[in-house]
Protein backbone atom coordinates (compact mmCIF):
# COMPACT_ATOMS: atom_id res chain seq x y z
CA UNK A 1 82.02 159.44 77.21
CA UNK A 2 84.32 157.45 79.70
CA UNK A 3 86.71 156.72 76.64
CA UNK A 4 86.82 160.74 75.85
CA UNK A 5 87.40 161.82 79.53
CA UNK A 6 90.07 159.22 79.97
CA UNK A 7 91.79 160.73 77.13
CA UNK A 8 91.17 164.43 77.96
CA UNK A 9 94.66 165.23 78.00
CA UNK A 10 95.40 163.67 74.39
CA UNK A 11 92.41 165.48 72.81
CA UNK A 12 93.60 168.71 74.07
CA UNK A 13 97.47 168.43 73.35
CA UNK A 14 96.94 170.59 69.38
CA UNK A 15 95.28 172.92 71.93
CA UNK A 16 98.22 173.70 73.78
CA UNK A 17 100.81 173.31 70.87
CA UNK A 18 99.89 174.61 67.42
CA UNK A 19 102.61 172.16 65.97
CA UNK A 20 100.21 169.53 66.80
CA UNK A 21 97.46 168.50 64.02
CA UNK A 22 93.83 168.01 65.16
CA UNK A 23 93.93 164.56 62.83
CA UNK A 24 96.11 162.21 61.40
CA UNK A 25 95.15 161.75 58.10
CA UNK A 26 98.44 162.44 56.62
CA UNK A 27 100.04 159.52 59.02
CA UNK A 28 96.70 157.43 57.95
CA UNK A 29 97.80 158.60 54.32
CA UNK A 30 101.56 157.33 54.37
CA UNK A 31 100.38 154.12 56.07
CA UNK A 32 98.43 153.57 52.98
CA UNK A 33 101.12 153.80 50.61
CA UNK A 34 103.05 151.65 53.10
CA UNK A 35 100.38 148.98 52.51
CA UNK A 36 100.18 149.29 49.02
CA UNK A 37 103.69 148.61 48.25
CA UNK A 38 103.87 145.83 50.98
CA UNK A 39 101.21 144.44 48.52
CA UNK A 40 103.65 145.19 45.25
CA UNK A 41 106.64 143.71 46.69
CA UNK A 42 105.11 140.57 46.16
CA UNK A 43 106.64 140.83 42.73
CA UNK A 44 109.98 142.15 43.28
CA UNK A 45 111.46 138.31 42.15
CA UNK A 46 114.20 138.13 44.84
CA UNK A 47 115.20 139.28 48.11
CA UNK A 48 117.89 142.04 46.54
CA UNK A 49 115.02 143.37 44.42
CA UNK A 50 112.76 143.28 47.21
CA UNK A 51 115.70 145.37 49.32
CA UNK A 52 116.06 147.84 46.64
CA UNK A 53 112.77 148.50 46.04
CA UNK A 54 112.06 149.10 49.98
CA UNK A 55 114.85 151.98 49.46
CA UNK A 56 112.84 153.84 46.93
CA UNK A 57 110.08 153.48 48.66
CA UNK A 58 111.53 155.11 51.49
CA UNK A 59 113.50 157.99 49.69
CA UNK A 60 110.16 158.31 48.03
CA UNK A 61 108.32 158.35 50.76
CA UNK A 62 110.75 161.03 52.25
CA UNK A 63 111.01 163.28 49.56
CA UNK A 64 106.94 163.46 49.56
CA UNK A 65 107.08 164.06 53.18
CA UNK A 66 109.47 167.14 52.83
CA UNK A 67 108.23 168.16 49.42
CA UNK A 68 111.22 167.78 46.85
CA UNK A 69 110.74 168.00 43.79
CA UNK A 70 110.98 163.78 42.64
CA UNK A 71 112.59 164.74 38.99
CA UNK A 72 115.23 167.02 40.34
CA UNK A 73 116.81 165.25 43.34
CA UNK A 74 115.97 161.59 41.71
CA UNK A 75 118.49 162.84 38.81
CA UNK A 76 121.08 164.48 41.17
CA UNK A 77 121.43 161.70 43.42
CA UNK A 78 121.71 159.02 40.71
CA UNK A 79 124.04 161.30 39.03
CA UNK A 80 126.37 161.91 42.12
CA UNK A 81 125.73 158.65 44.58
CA UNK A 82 127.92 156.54 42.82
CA UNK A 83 130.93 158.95 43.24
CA UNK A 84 130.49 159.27 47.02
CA UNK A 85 131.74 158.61 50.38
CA UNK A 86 129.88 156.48 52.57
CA UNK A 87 130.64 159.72 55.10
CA UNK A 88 128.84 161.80 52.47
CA UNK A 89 125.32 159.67 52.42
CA UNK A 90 123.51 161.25 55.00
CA UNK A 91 123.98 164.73 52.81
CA UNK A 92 121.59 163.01 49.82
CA UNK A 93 119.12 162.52 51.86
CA UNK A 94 115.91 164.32 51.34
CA UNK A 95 115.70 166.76 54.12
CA UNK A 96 119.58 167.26 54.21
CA UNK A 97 119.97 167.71 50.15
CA UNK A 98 116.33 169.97 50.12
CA UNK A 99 118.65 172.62 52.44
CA UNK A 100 121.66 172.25 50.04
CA UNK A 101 119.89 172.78 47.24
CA UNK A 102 118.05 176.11 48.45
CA UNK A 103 121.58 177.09 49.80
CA UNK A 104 122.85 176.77 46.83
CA UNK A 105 119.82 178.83 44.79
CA UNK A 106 120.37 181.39 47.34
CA UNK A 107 123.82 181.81 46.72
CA UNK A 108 122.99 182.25 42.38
């Protein structure tokens, strides 16, 4: 009970702010994933590998986070990264490309 009063404030904050989940399972849920490829990178065979596959784990990661569809933006951005500007990366990633892309459904 001490614990629970001396927290009060943090147990009430999705109270005050609907933004604010009761739980985090969907943290808990990522962490997971981060564990489990921790565990796979074991097996990468060199420190490049192991770079490149911490990447994809993280566009990955991203893209689940602010549901993109995986088949879609993996094939545009392999298509098109090669091509451009280092000024231009931030636009490919997941959140930035997800608003492009509906921008540009919107406009067909």
């Amino acid at each position: 009970m001490n614990y629970a009063l001396g927290q009060w404030a943090e147990l009430n904050a999705f109270c005050s702010d609907g933004a604010v989940p009761i739980d985090n399972n969907a943290s808990e849920r990522e962490m997971k994933r981060v564990v489990l490829n921790r565990k796979n990178s074991l097996f990468v065979g060199n420190a490049h590998g192991g770079r490149t596959a911490a990447i994809l784990a993280s566009l990955t990661s991203t893209r689940r986070r602010h549901d993109v569809d995986p088949q879609l933006y993996l094939t545009q951005l392999l298509m098109n990264l090669p091509a451009a500007q280092m000024s231009e990366l931030s636009a490919w990633l997941p959140d930035q490309w997800k608003l492009r892309h509906a921008a540009r459904l919107a406009t067909l």
